[in-house]
Protein backbone atom coordinates (compact mmCIF):
# COMPACT_ATOMS: atom_id res chain seq x y z
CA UNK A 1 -68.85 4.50 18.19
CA UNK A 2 -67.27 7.61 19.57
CA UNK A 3 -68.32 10.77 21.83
CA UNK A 4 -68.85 14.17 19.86
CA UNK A 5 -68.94 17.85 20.85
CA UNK A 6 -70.08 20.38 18.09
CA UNK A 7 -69.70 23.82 18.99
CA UNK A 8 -71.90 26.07 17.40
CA UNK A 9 -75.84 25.16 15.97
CA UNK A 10 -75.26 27.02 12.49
CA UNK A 11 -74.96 25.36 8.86
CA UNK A 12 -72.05 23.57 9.68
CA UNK A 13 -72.52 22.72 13.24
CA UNK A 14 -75.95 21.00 12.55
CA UNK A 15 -75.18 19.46 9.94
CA UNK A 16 -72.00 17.84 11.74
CA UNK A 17 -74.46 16.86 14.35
CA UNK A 18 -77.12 15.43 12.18
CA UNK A 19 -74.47 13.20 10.11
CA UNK A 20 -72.54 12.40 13.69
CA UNK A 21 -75.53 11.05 14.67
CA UNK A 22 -77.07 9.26 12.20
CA UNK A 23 -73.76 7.42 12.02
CA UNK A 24 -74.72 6.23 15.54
CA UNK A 25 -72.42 8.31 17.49
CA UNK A 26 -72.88 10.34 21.30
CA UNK A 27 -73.26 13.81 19.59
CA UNK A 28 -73.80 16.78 21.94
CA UNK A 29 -74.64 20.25 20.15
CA UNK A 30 -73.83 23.71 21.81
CA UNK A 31 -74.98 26.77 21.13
CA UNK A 32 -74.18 29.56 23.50
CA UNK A 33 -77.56 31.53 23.07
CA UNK A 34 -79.68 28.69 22.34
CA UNK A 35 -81.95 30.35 20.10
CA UNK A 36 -80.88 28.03 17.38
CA UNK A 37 -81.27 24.42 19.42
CA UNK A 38 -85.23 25.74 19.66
CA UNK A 39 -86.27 24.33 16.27
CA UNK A 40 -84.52 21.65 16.35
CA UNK A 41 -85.94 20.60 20.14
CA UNK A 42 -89.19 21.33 18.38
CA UNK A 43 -88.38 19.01 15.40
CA UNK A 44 -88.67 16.06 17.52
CA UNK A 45 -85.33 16.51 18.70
CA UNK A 46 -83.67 16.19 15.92
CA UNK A 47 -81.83 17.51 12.10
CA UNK A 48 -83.01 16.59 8.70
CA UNK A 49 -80.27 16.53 6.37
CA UNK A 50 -80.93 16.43 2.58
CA UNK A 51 -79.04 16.47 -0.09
CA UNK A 52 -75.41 13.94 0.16
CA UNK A 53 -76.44 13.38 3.38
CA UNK A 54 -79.92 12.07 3.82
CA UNK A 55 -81.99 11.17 7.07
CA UNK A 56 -82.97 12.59 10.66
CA UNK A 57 -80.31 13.35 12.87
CA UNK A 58 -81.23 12.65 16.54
CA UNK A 59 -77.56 14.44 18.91
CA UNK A 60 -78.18 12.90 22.50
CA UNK A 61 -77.72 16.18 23.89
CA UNK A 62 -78.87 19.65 23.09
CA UNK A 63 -77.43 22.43 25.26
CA UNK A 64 -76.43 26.22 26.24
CA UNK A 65 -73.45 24.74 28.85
CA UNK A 66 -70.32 24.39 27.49
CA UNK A 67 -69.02 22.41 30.53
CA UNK A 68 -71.88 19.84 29.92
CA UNK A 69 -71.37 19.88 26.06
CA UNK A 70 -67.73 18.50 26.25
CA UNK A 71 -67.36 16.79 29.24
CA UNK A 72 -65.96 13.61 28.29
CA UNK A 73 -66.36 13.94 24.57
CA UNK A 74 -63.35 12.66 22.70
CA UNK A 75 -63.27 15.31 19.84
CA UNK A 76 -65.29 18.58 20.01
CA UNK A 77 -65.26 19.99 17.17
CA UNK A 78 -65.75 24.22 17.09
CA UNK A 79 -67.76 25.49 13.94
CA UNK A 80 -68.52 28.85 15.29
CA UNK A 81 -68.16 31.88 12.97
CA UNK A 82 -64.63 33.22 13.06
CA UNK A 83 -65.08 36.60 15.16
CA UNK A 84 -66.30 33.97 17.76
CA UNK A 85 -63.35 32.04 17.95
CA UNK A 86 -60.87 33.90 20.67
CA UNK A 87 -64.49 33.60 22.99
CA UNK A 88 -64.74 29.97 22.72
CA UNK A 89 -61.06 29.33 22.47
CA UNK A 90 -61.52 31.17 25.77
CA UNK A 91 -63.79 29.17 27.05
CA UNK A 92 -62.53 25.96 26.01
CA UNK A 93 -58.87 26.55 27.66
CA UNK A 94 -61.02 26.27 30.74
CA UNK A 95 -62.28 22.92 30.62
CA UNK A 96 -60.73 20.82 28.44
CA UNK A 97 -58.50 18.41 29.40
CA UNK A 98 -54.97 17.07 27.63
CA UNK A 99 -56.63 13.81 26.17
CA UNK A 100 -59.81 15.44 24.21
CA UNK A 101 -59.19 16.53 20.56
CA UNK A 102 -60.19 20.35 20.20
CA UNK A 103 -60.59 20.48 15.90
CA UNK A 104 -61.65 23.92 14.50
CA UNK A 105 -63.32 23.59 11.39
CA UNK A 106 -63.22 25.23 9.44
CA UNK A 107 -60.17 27.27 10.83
CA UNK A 108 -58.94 30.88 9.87
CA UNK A 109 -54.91 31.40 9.74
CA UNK A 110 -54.23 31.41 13.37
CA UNK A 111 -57.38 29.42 15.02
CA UNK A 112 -54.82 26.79 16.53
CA UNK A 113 -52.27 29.15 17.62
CA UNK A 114 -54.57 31.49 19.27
CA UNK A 115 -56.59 28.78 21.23
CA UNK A 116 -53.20 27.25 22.15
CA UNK A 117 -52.31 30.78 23.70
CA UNK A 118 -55.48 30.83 25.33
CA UNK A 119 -54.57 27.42 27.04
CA UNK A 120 -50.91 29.26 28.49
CA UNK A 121 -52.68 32.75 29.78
CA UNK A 122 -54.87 30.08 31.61
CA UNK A 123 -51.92 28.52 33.23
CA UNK A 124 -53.26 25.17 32.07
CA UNK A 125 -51.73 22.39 29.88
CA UNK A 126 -53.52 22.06 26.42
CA UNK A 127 -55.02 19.32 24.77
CA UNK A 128 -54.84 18.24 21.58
CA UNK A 129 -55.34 21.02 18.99
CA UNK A 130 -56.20 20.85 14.64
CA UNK A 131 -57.65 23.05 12.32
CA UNK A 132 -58.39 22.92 8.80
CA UNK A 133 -58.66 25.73 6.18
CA UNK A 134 -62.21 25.24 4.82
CA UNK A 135 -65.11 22.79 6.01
CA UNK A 136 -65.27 19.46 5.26
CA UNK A 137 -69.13 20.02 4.42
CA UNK A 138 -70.76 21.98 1.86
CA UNK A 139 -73.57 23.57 3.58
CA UNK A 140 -76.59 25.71 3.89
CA UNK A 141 -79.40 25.95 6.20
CA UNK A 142 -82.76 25.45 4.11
CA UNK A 143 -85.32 26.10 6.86
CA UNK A 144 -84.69 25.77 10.73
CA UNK A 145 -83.45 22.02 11.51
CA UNK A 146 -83.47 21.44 7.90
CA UNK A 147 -79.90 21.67 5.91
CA UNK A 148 -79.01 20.69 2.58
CA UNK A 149 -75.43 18.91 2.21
CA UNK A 150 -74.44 20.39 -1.27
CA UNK A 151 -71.44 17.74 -0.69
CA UNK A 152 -69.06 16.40 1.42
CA UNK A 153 -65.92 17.17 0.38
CA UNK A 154 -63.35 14.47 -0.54
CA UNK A 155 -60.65 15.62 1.41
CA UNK A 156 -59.45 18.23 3.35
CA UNK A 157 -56.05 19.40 4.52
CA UNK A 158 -55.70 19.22 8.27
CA UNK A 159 -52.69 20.11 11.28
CA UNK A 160 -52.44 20.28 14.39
CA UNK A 161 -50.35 22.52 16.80
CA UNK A 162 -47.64 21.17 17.09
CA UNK A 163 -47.64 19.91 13.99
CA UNK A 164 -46.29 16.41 15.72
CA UNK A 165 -49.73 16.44 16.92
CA UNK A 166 -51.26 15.75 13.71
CA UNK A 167 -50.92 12.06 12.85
CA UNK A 168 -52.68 11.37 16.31
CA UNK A 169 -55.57 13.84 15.68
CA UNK A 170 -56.03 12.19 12.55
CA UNK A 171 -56.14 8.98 13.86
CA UNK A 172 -59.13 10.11 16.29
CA UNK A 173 -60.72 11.97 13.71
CA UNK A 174 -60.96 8.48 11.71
CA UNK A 175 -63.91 7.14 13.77
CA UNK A 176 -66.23 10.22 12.92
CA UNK A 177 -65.24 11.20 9.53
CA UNK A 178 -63.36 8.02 7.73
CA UNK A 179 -60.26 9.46 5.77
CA UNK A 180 -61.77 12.50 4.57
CA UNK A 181 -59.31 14.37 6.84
CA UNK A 182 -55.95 14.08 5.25
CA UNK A 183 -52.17 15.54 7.01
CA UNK A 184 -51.81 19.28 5.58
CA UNK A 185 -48.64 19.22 7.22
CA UNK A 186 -48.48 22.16 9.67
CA UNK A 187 -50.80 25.17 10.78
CA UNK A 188 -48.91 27.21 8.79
CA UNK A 189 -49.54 25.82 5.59
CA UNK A 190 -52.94 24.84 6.08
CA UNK A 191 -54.26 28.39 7.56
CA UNK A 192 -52.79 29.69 4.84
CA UNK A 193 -54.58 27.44 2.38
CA UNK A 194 -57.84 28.89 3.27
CA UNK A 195 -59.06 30.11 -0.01
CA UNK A 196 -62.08 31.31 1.25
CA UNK A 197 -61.30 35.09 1.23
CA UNK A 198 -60.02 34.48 -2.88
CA UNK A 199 -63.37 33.11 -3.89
CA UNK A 200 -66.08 35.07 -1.57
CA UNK A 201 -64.35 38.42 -1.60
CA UNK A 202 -63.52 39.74 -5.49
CA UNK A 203 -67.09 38.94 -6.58
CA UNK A 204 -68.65 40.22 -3.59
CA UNK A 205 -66.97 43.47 -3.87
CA UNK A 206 -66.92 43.87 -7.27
CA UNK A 207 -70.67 43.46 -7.95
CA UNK A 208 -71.27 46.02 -4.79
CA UNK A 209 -74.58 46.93 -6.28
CA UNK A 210 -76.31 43.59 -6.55
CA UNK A 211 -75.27 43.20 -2.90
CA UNK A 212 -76.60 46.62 -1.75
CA UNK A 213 -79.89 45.09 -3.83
CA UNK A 214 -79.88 42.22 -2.46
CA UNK A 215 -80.19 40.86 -5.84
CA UNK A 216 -78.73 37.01 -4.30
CA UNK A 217 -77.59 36.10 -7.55
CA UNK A 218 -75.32 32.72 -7.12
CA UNK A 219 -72.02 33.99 -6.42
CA UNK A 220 -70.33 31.86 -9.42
CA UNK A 221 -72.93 33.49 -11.73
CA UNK A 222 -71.17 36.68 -10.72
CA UNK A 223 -67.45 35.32 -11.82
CA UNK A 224 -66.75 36.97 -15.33
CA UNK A 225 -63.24 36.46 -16.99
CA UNK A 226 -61.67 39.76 -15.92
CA UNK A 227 -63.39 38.87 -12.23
CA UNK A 228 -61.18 35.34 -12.28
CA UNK A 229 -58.35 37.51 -13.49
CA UNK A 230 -58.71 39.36 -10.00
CA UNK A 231 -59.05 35.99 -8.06
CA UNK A 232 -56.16 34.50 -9.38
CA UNK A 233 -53.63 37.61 -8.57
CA UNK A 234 -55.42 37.86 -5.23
CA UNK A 235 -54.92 34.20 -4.78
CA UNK A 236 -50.83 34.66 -6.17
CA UNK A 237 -50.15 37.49 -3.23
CA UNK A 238 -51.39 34.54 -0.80
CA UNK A 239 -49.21 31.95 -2.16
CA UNK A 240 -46.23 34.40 -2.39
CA UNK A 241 -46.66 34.94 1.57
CA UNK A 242 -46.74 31.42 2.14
CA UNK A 243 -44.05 31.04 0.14
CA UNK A 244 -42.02 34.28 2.05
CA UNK A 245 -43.06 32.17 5.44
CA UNK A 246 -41.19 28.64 4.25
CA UNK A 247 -44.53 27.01 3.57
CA UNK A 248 -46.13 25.49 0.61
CA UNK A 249 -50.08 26.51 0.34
CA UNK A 250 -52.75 25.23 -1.53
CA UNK A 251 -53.69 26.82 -4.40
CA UNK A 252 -57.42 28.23 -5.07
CA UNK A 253 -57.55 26.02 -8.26
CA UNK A 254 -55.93 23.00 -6.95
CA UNK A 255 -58.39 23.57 -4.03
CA UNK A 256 -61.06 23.14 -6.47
CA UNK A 257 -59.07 19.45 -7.42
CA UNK A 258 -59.13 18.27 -4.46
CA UNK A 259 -62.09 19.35 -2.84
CA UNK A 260 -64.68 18.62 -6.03
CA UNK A 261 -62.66 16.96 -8.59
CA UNK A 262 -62.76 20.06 -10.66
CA UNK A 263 -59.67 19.31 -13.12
CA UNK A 264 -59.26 21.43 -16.56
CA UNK A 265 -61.30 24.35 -17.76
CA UNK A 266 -61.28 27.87 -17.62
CA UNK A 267 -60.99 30.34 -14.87
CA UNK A 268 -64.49 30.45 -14.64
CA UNK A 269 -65.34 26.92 -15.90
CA UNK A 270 -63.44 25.51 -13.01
CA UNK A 271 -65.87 27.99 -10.80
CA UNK A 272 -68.69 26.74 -12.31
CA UNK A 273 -67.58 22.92 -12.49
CA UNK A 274 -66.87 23.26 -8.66
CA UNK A 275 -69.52 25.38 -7.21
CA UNK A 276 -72.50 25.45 -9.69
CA UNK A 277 -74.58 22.61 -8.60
CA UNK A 278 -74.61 24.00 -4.59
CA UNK A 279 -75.73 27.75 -6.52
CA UNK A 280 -75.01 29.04 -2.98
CA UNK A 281 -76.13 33.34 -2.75
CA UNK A 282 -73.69 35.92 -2.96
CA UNK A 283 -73.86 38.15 0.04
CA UNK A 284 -77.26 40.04 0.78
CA UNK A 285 -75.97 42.81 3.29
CA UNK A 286 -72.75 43.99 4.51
CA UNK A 287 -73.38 41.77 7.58
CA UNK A 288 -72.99 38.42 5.52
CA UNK A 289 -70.09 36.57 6.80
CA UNK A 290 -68.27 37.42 3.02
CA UNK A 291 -67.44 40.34 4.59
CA UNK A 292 -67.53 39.95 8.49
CA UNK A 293 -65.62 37.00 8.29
CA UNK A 294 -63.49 36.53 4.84
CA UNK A 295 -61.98 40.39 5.28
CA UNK A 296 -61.29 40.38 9.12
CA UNK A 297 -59.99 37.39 9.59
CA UNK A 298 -59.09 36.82 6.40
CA UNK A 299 -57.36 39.34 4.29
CA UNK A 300 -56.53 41.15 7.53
CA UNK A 301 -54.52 38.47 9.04
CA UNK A 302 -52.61 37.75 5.75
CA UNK A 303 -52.16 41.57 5.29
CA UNK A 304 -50.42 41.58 8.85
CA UNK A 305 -48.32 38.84 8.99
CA UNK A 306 -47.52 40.16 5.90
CA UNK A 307 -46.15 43.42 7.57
CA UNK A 308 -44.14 41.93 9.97
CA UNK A 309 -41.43 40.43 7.17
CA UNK A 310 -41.72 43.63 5.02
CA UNK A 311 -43.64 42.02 2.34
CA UNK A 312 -45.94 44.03 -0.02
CA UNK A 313 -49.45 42.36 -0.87
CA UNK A 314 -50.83 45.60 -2.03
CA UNK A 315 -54.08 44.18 -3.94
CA UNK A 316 -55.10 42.05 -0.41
CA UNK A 317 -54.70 46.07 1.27
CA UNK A 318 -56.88 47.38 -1.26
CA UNK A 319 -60.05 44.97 -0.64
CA UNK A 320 -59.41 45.42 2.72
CA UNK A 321 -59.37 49.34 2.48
CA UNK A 322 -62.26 49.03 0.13
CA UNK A 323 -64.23 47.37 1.92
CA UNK A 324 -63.94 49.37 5.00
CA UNK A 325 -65.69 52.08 3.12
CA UNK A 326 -68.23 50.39 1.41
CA UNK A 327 -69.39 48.32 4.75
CA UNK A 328 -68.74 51.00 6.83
CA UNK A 329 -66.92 49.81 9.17
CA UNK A 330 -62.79 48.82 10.83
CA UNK A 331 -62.41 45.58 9.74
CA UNK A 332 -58.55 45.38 10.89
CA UNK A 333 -59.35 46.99 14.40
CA UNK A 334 -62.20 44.25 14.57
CA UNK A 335 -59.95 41.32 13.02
CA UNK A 336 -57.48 39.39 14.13
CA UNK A 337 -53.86 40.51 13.55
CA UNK A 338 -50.50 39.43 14.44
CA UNK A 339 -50.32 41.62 17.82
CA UNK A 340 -53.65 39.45 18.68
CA UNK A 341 -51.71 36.21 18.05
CA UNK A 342 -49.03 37.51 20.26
CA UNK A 343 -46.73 38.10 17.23
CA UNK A 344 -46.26 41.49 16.95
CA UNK A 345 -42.81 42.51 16.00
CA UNK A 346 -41.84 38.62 15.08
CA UNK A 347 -39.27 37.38 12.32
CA UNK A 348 -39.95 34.97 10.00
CA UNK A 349 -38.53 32.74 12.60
CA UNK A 350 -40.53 32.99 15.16
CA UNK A 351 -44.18 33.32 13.57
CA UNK A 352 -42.91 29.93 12.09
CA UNK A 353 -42.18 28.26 15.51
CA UNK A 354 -45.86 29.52 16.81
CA UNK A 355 -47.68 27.62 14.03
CA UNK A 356 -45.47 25.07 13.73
CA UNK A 357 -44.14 24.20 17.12
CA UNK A 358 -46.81 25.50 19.33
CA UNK A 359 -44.63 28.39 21.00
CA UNK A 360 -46.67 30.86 22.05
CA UNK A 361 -46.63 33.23 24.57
């Protein structure tokens, strides 16, 4: 049995922590207000999973201090919203040390390389760093300590930074998650085969009003034929700055293959095939994370990399621009760009050796 650090007591954090520990593991959960470890404290301690995952979690620790969380843990894995991650990359280049396994997951293009900066402005070696582009669970919180595992995906893409790195972080990962975790390859390619901006943000957008109603219709109910149309070319401009970068990404329907065994079909028959049974909401405010997290550090990031080679991705611009108006608010002044990375002004070259060799600066 191993040692386990979650970071972050959301969906995916708990239900991390519940399956860690029900597999017998040392499981410590953070949370960094603690306002979500007080249900689960009052549920004797522990997380009831339901769904794939069935049983009472019991994590051996529950706690606010970071320090305490990780000391000693061989992989802590972060499962914070993305606008948290530069705090607790922050954080983390503090106290980690070169032998623990830091895995973001899931990861937005740039989680590795920006927590790997984090470890050189704090004058301190870093340890071993992976991200992948989505999470490995399927996830929502039913009531407080109680989530429902819609599934457990069968594998997901993972790297490391350096992408040498990533045989070994497998390898650790193997005690905790079995070979669910599979090489992607290199940051690079596997930030960039996040598809969760292609799937959350057309429908979202383009069905404003039952959003502004708060209608919570499932978001593949909201997937018409012309609607697919829109994720696919979305989903092409990603590929195509993959493909501009000197990486291979993951497709949005290939995505679907791996992750659910969704195969033939439709547009929206694949949608349905892959996401039906978990019938997950589609966003009830502008605060859901479709569009705090998806656009920001989603779009936003692709739409600025983007810039830096002279590459056009002018429907990615236009959800972005969009959505600034209809959620009132700056979503590239609030999201994480290449001069946030450090990589303002870089060459195809160099944004290359930052994801895939670890220089940063």
């Amino acid at each position: 049995m191993g040692s386990i650090a979650i970071i972050g007591a959301g969906n995916v954090g708990q239900a991390i922590a519940g399956h860690m520990s029900l597999q017998g593991h040392d499981v410590r959960l953070f949370d960094r207000w603690g306002h979500d470890l007080e249900p689960i404290k009052a549920n004797d301690g522990g997380i009831d999973l339901v769904g794939e995952v069935e049983g009472h979690g019991r994590p051996s620790l529950l706690t606010t201090d970071l320090t305490a969380a990780v000391d000693g843990a061989q992989a802590v894995v972060v499962a914070v919203p993305a606008f948290a991650h530069a705090y607790i990359s922050q954080e983390l280049a503090a106290v980690l040390e070169p032998s623990q396994l830091v895995l973001i997951q899931p990861g937005v293009l740039g989680s590795g390389v920006e927590l790997a900066r984090m470890f050189s402005l704090a004058g301190r070696k870093r340890c071993l760093i992976a991200e992948t582009p989505t999470s490995l669970y399927t996830c929502r919180l039913r009531q407080p300590a109680n989530v429902y595992v819609g599934a457990i995906k069968h594998s997901v893409p993972l790297a490391a930074v350096p992408s040498a790195d990533t045989h070994q972080a497998l390898a650790i990962l193997r005690t905790y998650f079995g070979e669910r975790y599979v090489s992607g390859g290199d940051a690079l390619a596997v930030g960039l085969s996040n598809a969760n901006p292609i799937y959350h943000v057309p429908p979202a957008v383009l069905n404003f009003k039952t959003v502004e109603d708060a209608d919570c219709h499932p978001q593949h109910s909201l997937v018409t034929p012309r609607i697919a149309e829109v994720i696919d070319a979305l989903d092409r401009e990603r590929l195509g700055l993959a493909h501009a970068l000197g990486v291979e990404a993951t497709s949005f329907w290939d995505f679907l293959t791996s992750a659910y065994g969704v195969t033939e079909g439709t547009f929206v028959e694949r949608i349905v095939q892959g996401y039906g049974r978990q019938a997950f909401p589609e966003p009830d405010s502008v605060n859901h994370r479709y569009f705090t997290e998806d656009i920001p550090f989603g779009l936003v990031i692709w739409s600025s990399l983007a810039a830096q080679i002279g590459l056009s991705m002018p429907l990615t611009d236009s959800f972005i621009a969009l959505s600034n108006t209809l959620c009132g608010r700056d979503f590239v002044a609030d999201g994480r760009t290449a001069e946030s990375l450090g990589l303002h002004g870089s060459h195809v070259g160099s944004i290359r050796a930052a994801f895939i060799d670890g220089s940063v600066c």
